[in-house]
Protein backbone atom coordinates (compact mmCIF):
# COMPACT_ATOMS: atom_id res chain seq x y z
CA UNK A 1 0.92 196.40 -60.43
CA UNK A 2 -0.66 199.51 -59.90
CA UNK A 3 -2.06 201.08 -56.54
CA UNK A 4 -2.44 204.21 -55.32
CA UNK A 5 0.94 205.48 -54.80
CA UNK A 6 2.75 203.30 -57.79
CA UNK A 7 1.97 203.41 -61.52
CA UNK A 8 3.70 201.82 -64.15
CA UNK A 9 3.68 204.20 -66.85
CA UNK A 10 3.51 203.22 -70.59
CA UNK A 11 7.45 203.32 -71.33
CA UNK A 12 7.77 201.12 -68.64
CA UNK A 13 8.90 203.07 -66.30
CA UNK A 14 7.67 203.31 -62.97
CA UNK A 15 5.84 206.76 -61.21
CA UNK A 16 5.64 206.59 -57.76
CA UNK A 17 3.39 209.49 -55.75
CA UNK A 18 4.18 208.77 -51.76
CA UNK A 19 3.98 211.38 -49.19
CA UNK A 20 6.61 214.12 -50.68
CA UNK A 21 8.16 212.11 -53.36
CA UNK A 22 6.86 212.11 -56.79
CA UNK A 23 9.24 209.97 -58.31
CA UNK A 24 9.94 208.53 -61.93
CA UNK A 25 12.07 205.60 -61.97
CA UNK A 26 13.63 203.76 -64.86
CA UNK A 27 15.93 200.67 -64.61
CA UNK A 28 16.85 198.64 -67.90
CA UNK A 29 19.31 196.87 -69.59
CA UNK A 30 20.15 197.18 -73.21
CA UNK A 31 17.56 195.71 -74.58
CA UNK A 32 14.34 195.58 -72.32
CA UNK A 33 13.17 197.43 -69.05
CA UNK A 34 13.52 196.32 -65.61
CA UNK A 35 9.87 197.30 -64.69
CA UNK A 36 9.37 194.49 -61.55
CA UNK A 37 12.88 195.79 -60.18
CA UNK A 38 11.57 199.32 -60.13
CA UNK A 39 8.34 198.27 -58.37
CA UNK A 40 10.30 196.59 -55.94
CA UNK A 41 12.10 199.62 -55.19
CA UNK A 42 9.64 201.46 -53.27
CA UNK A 43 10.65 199.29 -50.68
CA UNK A 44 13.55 201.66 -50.45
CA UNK A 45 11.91 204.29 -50.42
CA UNK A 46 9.32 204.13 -48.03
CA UNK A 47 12.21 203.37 -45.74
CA UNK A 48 14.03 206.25 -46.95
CA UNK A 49 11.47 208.67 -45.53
CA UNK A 50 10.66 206.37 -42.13
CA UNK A 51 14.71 206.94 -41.55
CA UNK A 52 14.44 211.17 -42.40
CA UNK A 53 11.33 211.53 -40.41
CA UNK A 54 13.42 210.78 -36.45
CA UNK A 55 16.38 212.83 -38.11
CA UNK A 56 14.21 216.06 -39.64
CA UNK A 57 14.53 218.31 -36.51
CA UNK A 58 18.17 218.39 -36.97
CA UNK A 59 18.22 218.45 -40.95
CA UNK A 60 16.22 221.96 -40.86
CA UNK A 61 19.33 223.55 -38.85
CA UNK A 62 22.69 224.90 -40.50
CA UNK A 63 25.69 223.14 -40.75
CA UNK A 64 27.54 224.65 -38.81
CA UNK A 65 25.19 223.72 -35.88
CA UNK A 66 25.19 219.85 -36.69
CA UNK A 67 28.16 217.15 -36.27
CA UNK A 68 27.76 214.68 -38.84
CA UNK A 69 29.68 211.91 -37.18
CA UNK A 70 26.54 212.08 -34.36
CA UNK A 71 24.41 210.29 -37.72
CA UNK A 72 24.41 207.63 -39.38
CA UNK A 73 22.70 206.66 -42.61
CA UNK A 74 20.84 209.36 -44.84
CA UNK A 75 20.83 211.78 -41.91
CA UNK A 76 24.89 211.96 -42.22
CA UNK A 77 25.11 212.05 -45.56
CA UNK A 78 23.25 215.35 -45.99
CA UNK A 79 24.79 216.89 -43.11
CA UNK A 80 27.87 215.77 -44.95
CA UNK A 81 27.08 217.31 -48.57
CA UNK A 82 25.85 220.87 -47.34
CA UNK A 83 28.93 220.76 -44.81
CA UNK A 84 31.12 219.71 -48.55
CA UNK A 85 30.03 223.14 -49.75
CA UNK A 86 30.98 225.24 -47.50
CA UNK A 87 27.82 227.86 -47.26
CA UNK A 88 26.82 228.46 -43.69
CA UNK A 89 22.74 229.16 -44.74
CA UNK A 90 22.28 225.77 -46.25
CA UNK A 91 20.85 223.34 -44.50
CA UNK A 92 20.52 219.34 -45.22
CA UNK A 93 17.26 219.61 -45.98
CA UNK A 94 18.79 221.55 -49.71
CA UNK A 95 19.61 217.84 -50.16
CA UNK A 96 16.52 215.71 -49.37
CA UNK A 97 15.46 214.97 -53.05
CA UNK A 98 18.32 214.06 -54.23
CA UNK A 99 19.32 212.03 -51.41
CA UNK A 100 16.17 209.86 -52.19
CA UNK A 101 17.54 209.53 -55.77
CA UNK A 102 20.47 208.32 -54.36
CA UNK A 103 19.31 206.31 -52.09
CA UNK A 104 16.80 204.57 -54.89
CA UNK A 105 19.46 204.08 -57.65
CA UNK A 106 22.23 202.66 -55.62
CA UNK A 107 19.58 200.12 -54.88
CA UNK A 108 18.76 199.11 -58.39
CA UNK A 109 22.43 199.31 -59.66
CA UNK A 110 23.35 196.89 -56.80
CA UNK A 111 20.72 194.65 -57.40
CA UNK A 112 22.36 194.44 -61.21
CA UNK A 113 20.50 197.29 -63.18
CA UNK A 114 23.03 198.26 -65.78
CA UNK A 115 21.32 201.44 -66.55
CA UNK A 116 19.05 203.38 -64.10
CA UNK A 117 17.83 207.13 -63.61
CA UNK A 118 15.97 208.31 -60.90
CA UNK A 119 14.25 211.38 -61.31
CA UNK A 120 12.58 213.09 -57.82
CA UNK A 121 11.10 216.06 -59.07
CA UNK A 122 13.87 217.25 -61.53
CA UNK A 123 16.96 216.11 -59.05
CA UNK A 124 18.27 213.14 -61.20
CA UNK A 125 20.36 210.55 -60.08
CA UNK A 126 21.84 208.24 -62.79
CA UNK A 127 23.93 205.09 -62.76
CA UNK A 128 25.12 203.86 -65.73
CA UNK A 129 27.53 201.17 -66.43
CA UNK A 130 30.99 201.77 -68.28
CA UNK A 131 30.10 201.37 -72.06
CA UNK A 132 26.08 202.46 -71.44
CA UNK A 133 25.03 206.31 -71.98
CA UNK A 134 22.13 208.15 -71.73
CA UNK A 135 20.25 211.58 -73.41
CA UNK A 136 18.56 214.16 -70.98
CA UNK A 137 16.79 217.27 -71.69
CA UNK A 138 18.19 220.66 -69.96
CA UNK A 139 15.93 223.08 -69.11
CA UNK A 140 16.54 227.30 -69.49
CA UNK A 141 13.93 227.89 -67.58
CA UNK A 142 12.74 226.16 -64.66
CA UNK A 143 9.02 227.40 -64.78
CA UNK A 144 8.71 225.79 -68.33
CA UNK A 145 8.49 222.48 -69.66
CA UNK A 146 10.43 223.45 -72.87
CA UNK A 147 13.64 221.52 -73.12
CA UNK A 148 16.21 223.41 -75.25
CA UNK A 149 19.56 221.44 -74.70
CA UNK A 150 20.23 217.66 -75.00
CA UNK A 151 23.30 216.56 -72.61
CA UNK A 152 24.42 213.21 -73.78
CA UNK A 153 26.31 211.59 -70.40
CA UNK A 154 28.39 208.29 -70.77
CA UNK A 155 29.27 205.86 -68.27
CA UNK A 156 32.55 206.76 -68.22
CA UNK A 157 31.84 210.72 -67.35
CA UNK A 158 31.52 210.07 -63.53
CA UNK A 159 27.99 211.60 -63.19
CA UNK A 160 26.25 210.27 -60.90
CA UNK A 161 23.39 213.62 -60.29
CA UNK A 162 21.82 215.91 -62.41
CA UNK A 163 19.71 218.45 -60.75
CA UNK A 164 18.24 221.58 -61.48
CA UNK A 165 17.02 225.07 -59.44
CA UNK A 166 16.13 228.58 -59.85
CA UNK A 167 13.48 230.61 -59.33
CA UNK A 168 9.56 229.27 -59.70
CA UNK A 169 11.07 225.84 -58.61
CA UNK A 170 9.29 223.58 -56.08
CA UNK A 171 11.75 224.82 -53.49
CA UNK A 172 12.37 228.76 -52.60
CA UNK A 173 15.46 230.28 -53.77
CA UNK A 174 17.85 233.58 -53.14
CA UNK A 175 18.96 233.89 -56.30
CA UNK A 176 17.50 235.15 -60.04
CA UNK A 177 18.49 232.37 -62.19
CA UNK A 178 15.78 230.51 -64.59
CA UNK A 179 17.44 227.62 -64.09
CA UNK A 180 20.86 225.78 -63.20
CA UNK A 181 21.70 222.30 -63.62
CA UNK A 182 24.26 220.85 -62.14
CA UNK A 183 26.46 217.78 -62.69
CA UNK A 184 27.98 215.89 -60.38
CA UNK A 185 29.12 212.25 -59.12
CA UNK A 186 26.29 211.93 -56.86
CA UNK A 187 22.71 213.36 -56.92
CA UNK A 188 23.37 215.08 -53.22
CA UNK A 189 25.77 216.98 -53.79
CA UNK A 190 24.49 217.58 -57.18
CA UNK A 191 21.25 219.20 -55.54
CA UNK A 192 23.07 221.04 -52.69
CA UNK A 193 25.30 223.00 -55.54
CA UNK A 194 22.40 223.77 -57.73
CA UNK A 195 20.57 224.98 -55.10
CA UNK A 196 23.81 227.33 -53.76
CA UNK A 197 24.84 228.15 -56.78
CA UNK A 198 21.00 229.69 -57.94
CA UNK A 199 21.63 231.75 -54.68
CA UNK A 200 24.79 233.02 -56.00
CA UNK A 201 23.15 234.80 -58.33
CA UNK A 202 21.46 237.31 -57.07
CA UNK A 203 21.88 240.97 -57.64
CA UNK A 204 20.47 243.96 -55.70
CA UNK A 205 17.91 245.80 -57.75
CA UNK A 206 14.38 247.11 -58.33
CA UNK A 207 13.21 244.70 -60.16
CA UNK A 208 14.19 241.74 -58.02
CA UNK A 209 11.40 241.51 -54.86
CA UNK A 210 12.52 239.27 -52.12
CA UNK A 211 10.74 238.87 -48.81
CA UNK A 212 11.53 236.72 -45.62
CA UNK A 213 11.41 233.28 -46.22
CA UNK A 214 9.04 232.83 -43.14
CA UNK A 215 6.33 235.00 -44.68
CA UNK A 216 5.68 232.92 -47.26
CA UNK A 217 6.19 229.42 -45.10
CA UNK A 218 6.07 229.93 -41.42
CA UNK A 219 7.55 225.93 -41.16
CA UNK A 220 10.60 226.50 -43.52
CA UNK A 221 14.28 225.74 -42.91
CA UNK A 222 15.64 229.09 -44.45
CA UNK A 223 12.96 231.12 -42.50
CA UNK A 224 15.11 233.85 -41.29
CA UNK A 225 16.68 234.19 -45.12
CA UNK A 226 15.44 236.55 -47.72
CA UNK A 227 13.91 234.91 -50.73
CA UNK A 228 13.73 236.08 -54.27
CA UNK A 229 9.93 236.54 -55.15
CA UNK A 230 9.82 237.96 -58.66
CA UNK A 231 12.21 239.06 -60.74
CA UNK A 232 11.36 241.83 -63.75
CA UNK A 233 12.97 242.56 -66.90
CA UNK A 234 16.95 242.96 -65.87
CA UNK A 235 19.18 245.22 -67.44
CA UNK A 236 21.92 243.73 -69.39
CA UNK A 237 24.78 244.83 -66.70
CA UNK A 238 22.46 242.88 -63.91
CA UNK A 239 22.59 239.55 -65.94
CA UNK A 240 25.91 239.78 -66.62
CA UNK A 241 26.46 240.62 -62.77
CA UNK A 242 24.47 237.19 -62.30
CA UNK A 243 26.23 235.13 -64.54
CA UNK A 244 29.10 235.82 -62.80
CA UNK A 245 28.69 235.28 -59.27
CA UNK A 246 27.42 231.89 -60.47
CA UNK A 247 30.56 231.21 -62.69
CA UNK A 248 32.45 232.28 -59.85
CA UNK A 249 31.22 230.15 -57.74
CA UNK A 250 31.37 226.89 -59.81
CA UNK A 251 35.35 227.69 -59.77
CA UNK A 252 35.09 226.93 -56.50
CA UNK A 253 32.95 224.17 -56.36
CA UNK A 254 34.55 222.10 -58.30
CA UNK A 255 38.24 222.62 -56.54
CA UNK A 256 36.24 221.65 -53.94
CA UNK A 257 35.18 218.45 -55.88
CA UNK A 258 31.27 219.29 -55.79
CA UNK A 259 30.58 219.89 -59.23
CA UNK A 260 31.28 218.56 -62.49
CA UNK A 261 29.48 220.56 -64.70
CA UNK A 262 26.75 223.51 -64.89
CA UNK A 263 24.69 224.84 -67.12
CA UNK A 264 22.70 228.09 -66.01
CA UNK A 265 20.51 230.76 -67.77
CA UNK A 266 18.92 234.49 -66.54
CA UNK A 267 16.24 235.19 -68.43
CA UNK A 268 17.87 234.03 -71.83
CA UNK A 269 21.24 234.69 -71.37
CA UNK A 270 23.16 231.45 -70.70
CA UNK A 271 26.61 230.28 -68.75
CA UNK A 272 28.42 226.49 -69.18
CA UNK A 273 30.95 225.58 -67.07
CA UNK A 274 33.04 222.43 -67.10
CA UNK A 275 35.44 221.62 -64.54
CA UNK A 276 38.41 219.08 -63.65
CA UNK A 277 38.26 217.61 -60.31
């Protein structure tokens, strides 16, 4: 079943290319894929964006300017998982992808998938029954397509999200990192702490050119923020200067309950962090 926004790709997974989602979904059990159940599922989706589209003036302003309880649906629960992290400058919209992940692979696990990932541009939501697990490539850098780590995740971890940001993303960012991926138990929050968290690590130099956000898109959320444009060859004391805001910030997400796990990297120098809830 192919048309022009769904293709079922050779692995049996399904791509799906619709307005801003370029989606990769995979639902199987042990021992064949689910391809018909992930065709089916851009049902969801297309209702998914229908549902964002009456809410999107409100999503582009900061949290502490929205009331979730006034939503319903989607709409609350970004409100809810920017308002979870407790940074002022980000908005919902820091959650969109991964809120379609969500939204996608609660879908196929209640419709009996065992194990399912839904990947929306690099912000991952999984759901994976008790004794099922599955391998995923980790990124240092979020401009290349070179996986360096393998992160095996069980049923049994509680993670629910994967996502990744940093600099030369699809999105704009504040902060230096290549890349950080974040863990968490769902994709939302999973995408609103990797995008924070790549903000919390910027450092003031010479070599890091920002501009307004605005500048470079008149229409964004974040258009009265400064954005990290290019970054040069860091000193040694700035990396380690980024490194830690992030680590210092993952202490607190995760007392917060936001974040399971990270993984981060400045231009080859490299963070973990694993946290209890």
């Amino acid at each position: 079943m192919d048309n022009d926004a769904l293709r079922v790709l050779a692995d049996g997974k399904v791509f799906v290319d619709y307005g801003p989602v370029s989606m990769v979904i995979m639902a199987r059990n042990p021992s064949s894929m689910m391809t018909e159940l992930a065709l089916e599922s851009f049902a969801v989706i297309y209702q998914g964006l229908e549902e964002l589209a009456v809410a999107l003036p409100f999503l582009r302003r900061y949290p502490d300017q929205l009331d979730a309880d006034a939503f319903s649906g989607l709409a609350r629960r970004m409100i809810q998982a920017v308002q979870a992290v407790e940074e002022p400058t980000l908005t919902p919209m820091a959650t969109v992808a991964g809120a379609m992940s969500d939204l996608v692979a609660d879908w196929l696990q209640a419709q009996g998938a065992p194990i399912v990932a839904v990947n929306n541009g690099g912000d991952i939501a999984l759901r994976l029954a008790e004794a099922e697990s599955i391998r995923m490539g980790i990124l240092s850098d979020i401009r290349s397509t070179q996986m360096d780590e393998i992160a095996v995740i069980y049923g049994s971890d509680g993670i629910g999200g994967v996502c990744t940001s940093g600099l030369g993303g699809r999105s704009l960012t504040r902060g230096i990192a290549s890349a950080v991926t974040v863990f968490s138990e769902r994709c939302i929050q999973a995408d609103a702490c990797a995008t924070h968290i790549a903000n919390c690590s910027y450092v003031e130099s010479p070599r890091v050119k920002t501009v307004r956000a605005g500048e470079l898109d008149p229409g964004s959320d974040i258009a009265d923020l400064t954005v990290v444009t290019e970054v040069g060859v860091l000193t040694a004391e700035e990396i380690r200067q980024g490194l830690a805001g992030m680590q210092a910030e993952c202490i607190r997400q995760s007392k917060l309950g936001n974040l399971l796990r990270m993984a981060a990297d400045i231009q080859g120098s490299k963070i973990h962090f694993s946290g209890n809830k």
